[in-house]
C-alpha atoms as a PDB file:
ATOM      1  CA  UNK A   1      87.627 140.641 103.543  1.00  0.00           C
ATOM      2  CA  UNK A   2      90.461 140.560 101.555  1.00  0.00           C
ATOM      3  CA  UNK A   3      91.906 136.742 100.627  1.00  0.00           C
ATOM      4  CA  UNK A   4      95.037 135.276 101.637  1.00  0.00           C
ATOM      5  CA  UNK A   5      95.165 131.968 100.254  1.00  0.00           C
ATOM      6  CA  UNK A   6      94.725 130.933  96.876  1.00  0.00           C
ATOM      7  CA  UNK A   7      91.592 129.067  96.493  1.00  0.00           C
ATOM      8  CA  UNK A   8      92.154 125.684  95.040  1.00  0.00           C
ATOM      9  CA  UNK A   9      89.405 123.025  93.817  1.00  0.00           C
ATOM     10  CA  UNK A  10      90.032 119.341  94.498  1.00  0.00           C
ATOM     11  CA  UNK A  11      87.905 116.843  92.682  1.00  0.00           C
ATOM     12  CA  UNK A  12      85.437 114.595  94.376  1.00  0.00           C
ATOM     13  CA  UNK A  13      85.461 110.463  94.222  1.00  0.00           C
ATOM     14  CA  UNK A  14      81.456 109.549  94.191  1.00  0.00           C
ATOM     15  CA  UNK A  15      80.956 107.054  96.371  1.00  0.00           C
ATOM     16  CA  UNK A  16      78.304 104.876  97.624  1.00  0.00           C
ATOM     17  CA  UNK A  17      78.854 104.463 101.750  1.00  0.00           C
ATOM     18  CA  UNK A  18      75.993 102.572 103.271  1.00  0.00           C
ATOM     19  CA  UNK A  19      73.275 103.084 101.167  1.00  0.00           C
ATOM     20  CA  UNK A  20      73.887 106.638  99.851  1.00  0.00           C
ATOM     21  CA  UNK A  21      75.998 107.911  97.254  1.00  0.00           C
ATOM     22  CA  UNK A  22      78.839 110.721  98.483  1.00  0.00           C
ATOM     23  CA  UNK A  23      81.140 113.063  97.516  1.00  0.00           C
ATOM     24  CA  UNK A  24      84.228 112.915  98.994  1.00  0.00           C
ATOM     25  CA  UNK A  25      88.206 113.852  98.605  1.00  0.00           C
ATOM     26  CA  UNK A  26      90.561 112.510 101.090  1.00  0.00           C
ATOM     27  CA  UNK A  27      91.506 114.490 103.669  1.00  0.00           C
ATOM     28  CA  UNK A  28      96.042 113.917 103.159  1.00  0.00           C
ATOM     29  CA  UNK A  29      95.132 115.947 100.023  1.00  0.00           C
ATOM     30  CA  UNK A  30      93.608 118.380 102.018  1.00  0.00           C
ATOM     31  CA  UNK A  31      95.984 118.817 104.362  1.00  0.00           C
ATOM     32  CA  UNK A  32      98.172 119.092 101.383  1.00  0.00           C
ATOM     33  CA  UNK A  33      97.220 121.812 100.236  1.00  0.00           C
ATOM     34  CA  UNK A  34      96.996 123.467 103.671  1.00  0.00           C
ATOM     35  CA  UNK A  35     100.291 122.725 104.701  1.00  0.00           C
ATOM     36  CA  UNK A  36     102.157 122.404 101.653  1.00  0.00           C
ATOM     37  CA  UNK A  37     100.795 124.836  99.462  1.00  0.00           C
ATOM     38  CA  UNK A  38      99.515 127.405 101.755  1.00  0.00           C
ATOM     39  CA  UNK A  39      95.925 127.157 100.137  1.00  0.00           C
ATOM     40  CA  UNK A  40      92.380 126.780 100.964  1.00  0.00           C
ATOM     41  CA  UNK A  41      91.286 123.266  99.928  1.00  0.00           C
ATOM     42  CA  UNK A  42      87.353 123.328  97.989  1.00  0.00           C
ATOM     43  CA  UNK A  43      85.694 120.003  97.137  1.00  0.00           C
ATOM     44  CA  UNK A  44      84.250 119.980  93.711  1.00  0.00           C
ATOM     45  CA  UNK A  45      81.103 117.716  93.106  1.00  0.00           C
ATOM     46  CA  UNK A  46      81.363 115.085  90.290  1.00  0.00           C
ATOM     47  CA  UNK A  47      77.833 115.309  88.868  1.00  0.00           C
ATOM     48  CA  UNK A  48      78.160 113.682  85.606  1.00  0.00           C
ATOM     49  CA  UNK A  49      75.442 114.748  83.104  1.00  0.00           C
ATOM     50  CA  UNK A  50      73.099 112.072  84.331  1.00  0.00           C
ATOM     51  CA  UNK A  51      72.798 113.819  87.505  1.00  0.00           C
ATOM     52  CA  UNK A  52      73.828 117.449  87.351  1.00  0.00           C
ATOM     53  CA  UNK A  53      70.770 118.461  85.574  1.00  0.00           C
ATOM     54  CA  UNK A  54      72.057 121.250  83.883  1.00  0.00           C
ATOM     55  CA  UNK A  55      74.770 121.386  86.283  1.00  0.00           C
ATOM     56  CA  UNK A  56      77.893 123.023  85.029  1.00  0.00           C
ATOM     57  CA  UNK A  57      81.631 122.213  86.707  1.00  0.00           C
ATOM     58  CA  UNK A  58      83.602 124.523  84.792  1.00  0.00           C
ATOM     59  CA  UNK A  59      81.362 127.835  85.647  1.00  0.00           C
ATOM     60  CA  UNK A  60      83.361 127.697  89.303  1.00  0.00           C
ATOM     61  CA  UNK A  61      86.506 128.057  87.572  1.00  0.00           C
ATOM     62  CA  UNK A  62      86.886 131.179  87.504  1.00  0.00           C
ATOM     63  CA  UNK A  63      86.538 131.258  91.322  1.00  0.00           C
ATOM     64  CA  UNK A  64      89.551 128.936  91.476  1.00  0.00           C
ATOM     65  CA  UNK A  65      93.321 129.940  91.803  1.00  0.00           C
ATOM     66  CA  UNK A  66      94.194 126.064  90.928  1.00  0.00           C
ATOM     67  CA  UNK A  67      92.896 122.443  90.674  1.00  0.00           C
ATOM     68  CA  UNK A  68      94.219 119.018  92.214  1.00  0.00           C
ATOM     69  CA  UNK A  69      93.442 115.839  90.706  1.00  0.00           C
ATOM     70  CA  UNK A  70      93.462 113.440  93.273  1.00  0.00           C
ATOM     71  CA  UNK A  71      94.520 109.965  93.796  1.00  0.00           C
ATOM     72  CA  UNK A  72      91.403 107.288  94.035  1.00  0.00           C
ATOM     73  CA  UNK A  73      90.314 103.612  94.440  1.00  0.00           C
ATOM     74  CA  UNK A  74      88.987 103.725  91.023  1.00  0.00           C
ATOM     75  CA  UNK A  75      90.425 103.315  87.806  1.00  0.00           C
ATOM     76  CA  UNK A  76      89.822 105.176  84.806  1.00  0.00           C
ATOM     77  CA  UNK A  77      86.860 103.213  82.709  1.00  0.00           C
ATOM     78  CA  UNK A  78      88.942 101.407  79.862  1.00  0.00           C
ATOM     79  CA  UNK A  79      86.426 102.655  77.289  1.00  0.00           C
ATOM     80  CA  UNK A  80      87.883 105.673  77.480  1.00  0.00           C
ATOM     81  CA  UNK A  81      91.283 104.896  76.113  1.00  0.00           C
ATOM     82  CA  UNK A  82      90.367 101.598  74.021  1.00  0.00           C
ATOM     83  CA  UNK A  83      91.314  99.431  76.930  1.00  0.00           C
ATOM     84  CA  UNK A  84      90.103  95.960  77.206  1.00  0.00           C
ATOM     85  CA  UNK A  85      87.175  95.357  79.932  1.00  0.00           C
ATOM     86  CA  UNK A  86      88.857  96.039  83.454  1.00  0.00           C
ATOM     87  CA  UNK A  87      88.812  92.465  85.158  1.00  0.00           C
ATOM     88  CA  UNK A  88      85.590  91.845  87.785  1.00  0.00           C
ATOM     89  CA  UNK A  89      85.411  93.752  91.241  1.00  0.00           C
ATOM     90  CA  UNK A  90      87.660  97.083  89.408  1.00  0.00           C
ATOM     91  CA  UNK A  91      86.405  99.821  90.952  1.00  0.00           C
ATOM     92  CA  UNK A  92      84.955 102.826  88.329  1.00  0.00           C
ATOM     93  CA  UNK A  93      83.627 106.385  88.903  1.00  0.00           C
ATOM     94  CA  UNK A  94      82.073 107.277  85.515  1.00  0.00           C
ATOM     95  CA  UNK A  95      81.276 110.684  87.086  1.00  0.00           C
ATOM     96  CA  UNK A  96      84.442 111.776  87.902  1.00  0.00           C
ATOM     97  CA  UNK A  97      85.632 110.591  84.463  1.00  0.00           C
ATOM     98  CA  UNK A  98      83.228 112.918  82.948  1.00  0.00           C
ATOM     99  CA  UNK A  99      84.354 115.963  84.918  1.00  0.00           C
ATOM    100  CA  UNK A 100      88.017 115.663  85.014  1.00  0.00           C
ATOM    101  CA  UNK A 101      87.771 115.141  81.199  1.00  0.00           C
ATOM    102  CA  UNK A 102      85.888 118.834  81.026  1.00  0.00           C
ATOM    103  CA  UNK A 103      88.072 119.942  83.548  1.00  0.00           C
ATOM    104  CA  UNK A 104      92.109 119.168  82.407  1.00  0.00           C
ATOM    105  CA  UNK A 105      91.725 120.810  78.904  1.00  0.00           C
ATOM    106  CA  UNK A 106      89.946 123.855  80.451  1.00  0.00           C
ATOM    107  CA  UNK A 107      92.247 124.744  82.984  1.00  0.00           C
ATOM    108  CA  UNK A 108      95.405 124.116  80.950  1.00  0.00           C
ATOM    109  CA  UNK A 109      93.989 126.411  78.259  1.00  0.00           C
ATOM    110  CA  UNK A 110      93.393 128.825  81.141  1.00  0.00           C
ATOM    111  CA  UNK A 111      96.970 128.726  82.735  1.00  0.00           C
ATOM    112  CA  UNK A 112      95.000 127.917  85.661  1.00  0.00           C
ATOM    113  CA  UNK A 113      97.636 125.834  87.897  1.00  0.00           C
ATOM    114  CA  UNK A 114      97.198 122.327  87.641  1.00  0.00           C
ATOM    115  CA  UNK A 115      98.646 119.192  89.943  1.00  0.00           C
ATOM    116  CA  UNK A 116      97.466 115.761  88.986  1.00  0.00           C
ATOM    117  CA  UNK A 117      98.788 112.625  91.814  1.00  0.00           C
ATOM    118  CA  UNK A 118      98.373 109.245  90.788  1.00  0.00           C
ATOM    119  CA  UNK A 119      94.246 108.595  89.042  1.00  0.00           C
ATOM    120  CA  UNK A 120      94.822 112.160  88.168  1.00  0.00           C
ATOM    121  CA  UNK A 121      98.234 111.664  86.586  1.00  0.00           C
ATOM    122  CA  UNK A 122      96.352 108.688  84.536  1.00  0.00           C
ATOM    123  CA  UNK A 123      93.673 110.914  83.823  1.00  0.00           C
ATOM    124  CA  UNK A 124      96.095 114.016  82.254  1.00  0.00           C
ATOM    125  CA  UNK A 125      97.733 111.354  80.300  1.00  0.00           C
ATOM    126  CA  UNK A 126      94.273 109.763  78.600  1.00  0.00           C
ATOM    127  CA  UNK A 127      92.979 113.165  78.574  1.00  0.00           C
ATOM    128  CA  UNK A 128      95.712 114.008  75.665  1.00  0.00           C
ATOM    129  CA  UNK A 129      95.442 110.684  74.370  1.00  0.00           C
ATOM    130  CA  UNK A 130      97.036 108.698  75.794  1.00  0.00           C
ATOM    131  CA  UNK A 131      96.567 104.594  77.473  1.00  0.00           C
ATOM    132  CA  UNK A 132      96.935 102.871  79.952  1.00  0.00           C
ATOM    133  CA  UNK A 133      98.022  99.671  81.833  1.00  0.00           C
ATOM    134  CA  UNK A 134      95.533  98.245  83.912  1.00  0.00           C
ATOM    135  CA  UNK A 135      97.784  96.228  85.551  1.00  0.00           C
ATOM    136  CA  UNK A 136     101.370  97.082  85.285  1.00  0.00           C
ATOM    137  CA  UNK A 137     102.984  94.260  87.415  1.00  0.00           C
ATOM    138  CA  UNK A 138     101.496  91.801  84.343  1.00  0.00           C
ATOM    139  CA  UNK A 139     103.721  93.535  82.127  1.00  0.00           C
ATOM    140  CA  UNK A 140     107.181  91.546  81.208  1.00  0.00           C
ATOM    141  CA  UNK A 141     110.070  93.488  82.088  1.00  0.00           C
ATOM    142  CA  UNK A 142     107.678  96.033  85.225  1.00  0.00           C
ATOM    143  CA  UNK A 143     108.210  96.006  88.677  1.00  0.00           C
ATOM    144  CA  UNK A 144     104.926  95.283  90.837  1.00  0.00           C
ATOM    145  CA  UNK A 145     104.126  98.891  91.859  1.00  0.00           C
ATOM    146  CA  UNK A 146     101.472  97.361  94.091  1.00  0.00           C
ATOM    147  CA  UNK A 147     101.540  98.144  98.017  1.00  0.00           C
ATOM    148  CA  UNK A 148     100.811  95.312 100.518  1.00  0.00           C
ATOM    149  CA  UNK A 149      96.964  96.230 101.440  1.00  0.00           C
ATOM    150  CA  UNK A 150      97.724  93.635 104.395  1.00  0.00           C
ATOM    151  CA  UNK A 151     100.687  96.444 106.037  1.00  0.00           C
ATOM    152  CA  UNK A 152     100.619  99.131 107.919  1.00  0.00           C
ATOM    153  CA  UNK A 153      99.756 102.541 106.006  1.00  0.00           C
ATOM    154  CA  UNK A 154     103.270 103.387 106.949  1.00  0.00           C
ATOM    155  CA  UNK A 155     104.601 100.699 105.005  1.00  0.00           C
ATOM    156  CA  UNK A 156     101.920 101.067 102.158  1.00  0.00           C
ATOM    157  CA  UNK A 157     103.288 104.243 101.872  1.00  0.00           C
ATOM    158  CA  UNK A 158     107.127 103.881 102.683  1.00  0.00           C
ATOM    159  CA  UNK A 159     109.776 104.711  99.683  1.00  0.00           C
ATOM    160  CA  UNK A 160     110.174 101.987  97.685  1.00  0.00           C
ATOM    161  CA  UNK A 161     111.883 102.965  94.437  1.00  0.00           C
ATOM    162  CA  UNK A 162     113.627 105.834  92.008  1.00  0.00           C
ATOM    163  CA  UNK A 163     112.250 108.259  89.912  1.00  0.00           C
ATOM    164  CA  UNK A 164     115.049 109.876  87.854  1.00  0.00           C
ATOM    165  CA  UNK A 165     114.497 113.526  87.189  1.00  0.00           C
ATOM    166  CA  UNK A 166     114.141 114.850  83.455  1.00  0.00           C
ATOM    167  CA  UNK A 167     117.488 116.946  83.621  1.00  0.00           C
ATOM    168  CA  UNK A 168     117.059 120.515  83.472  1.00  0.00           C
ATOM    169  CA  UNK A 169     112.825 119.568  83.555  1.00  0.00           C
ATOM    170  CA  UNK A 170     110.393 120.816  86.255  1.00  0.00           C
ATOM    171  CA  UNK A 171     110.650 118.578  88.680  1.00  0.00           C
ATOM    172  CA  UNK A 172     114.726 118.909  88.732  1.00  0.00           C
ATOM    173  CA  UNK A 173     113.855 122.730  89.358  1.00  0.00           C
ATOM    174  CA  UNK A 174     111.860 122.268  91.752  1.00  0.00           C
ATOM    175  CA  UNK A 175     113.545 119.820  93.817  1.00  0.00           C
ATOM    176  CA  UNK A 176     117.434 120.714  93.091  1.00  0.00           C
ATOM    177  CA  UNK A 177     117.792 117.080  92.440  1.00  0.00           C
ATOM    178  CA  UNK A 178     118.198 114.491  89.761  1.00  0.00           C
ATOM    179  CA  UNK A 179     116.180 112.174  91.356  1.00  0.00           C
ATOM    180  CA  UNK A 180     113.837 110.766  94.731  1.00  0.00           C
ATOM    181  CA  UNK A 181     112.877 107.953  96.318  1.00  0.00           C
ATOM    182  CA  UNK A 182     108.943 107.608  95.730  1.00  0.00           C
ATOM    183  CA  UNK A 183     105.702 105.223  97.359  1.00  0.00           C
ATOM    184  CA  UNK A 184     104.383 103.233  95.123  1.00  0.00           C
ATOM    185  CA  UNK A 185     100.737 102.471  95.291  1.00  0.00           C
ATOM    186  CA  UNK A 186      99.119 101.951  92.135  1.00  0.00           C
ATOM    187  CA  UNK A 187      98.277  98.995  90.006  1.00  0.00           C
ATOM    188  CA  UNK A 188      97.753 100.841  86.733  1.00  0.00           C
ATOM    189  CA  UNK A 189     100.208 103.182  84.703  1.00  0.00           C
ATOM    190  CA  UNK A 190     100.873 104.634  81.573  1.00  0.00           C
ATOM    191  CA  UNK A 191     101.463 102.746  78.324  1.00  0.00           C
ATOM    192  CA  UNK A 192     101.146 105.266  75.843  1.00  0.00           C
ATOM    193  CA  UNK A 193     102.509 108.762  76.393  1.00  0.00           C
ATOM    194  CA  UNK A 194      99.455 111.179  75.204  1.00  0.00           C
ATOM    195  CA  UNK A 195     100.428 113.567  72.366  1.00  0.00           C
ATOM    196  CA  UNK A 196     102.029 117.139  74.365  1.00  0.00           C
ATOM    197  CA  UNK A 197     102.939 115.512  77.335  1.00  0.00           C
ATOM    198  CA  UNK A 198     106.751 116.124  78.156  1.00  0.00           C
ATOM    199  CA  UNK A 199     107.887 113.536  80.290  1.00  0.00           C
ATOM    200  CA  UNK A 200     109.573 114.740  83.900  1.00  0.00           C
ATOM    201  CA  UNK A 201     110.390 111.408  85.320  1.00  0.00           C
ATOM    202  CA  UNK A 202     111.314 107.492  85.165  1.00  0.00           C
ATOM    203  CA  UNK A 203     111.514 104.558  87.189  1.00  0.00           C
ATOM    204  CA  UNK A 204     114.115 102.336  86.698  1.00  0.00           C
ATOM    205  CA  UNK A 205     111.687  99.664  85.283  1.00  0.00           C
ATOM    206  CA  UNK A 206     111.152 102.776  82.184  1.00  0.00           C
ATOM    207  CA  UNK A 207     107.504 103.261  83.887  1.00  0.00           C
ATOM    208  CA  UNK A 208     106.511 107.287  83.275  1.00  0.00           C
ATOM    209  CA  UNK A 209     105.936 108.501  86.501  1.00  0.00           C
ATOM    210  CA  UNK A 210     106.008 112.477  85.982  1.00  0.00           C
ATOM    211  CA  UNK A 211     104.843 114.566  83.052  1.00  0.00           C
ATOM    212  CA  UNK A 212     104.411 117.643  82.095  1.00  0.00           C
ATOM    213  CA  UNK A 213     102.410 119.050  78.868  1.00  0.00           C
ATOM    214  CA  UNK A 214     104.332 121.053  76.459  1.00  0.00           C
ATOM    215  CA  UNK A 215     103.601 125.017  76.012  1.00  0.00           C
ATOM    216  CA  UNK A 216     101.477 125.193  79.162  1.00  0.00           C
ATOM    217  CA  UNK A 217     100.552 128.234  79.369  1.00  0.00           C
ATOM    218  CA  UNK A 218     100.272 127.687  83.152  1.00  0.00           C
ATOM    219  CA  UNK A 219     102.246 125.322  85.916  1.00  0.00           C
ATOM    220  CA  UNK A 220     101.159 121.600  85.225  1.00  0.00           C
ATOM    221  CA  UNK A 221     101.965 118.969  86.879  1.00  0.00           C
ATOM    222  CA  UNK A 222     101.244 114.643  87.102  1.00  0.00           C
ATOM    223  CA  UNK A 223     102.956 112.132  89.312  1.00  0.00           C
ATOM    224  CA  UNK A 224     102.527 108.429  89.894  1.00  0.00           C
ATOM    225  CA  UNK A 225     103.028 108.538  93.383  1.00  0.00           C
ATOM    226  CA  UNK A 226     101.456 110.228  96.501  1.00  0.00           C
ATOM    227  CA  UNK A 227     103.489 112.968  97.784  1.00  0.00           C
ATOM    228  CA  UNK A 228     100.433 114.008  99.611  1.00  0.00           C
ATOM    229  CA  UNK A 229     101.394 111.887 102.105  1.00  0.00           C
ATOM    230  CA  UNK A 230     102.399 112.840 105.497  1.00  0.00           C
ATOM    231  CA  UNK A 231     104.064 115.816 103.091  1.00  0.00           C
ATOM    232  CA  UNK A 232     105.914 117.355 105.967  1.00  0.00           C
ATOM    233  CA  UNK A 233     108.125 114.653 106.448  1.00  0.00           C
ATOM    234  CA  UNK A 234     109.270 115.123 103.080  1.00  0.00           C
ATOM    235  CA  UNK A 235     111.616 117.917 101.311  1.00  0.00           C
ATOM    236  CA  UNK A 236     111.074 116.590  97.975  1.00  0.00           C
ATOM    237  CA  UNK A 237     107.210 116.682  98.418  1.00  0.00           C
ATOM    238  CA  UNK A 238     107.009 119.889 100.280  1.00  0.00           C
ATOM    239  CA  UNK A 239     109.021 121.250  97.407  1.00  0.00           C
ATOM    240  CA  UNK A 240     106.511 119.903  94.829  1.00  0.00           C
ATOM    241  CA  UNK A 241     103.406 121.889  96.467  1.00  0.00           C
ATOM    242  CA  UNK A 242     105.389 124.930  97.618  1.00  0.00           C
ATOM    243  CA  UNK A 243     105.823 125.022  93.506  1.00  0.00           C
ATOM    244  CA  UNK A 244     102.079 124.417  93.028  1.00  0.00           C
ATOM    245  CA  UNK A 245     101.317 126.982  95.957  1.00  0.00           C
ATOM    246  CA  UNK A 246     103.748 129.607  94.414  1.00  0.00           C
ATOM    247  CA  UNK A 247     101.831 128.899  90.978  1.00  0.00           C
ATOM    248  CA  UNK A 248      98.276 129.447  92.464  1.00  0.00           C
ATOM    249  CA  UNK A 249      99.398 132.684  94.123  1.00  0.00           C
ATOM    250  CA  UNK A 250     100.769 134.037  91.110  1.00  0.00           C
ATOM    251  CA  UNK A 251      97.373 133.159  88.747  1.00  0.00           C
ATOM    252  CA  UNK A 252      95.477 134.832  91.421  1.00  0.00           C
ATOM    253  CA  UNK A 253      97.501 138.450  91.237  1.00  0.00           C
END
């Protein structure tokens, strides 16, 4: 049967629910990808090597046509970017640490596509290097990039500042604009840019919300915020996975 849409791989959260542990991806990403990239969403499992058992996540790549790093409850462990000890009740996922660690330097060197949204966008920029801050509204001179967890997902989710587009830089391409009003749900963000990351966009607070890495063989992408959601309703956003979409395609032929 011959194949339409690109296949693309979206990393799992593990999760304990009830008693049980889970792998799961939520389903706006999904939908995503179905609607805004025109591809077929596939979960990837986030073993870890304590319980893959010889299990290896980077044999199914070359099955894929492009990855999605996803946004998540959980924060990167600090560990992994000489962060101080996350304060009590932080959520961490030490197995999907491990596997989007092996998987961001593989598929860049592969020019497989590559779109990172929010955890993911922290985890492209520690990947090269890079830090983080675990809590950004802490930091003098930051706006609180927190939602209200006591609204409405619509107002959780709702535009609430700028990002200024890089001029001449991906995401101006890809939009036709110098700049879009974003959600902002996230507590952590980058300090440190990692070393061949190429930044693509700014809030006005000087927060890094966009990046790119430099020589790419292949399209990669990382934003702060969640254009995931309800991505219909937004040009900008439909733009952004129409790009990724376009990208998958292409590595597939």
């Amino acid at each position: 049967m011959r194949r339409v849409r690109p296949i693309i791989g979206v990393i799992s959260d593990r999760r304990t629910l009830g008693h049980h542990p889970f792998q799961v991806q939520g389903e706006k990403y999904l939908t995503a990808i179905v609607a805004g990239a025109g591809g077929y969403p596939v979960g990837l499992p986030v073993l870890g090597p304590a319980l893959g058992d010889g299990f290896d996540l980077l044999e199914v790549l070359e099955s894929l046509d492009g990855l999605l790093l996803t946004g998540s409850p959980s924060n990167v462990e600090p560990h992994r970017y000489q962060g101080s000890a996350s304060s009590p009740g932080t959520l961490h996922d030490p197995e999907r640490d491990h596997s989007a660690f092996e998987l961001i330097p593989a598929v860049v060197r592969e020019g497989i596509p590559l779109f990172a949204v929010c955890r993911g966008f922290q985890e492209l920029n520690v990947a090269y290097g890079g830090t983080l801050h675990q809590d950004v509204h802490n930091v003098p001179g930051k706006l609180n990039h927190r939602e209200d967890k006591a609204a409405p997902l619509e107002a959780q989710y709702a535009p609430v500042h700028e990002v200024r587009f890089t001029p001449g830089g991906m995401l101006a391409r890809i939009t036709g604009r110098d700049a879009a009003m974003v959600n902002s749900v996230h507590s952590q963000g980058v300090d440190q840019l990692g070393a061949g990351l190429v930044v693509e966009g700014t809030t006005p607070d000087g927060l890094i919300e966009a990046v790119t890495v430099a020589g790419a063989p292949g399209f990669v992408l990382g934003v702060q915020w969640h254009p995931e959601w309800r991505v219909r309703e937004s040009e900008v956003s439909m733009a952004i996975f129409r790009a990724f979409g376009d990208a998958c395609r292409s590595y597939r032929t």
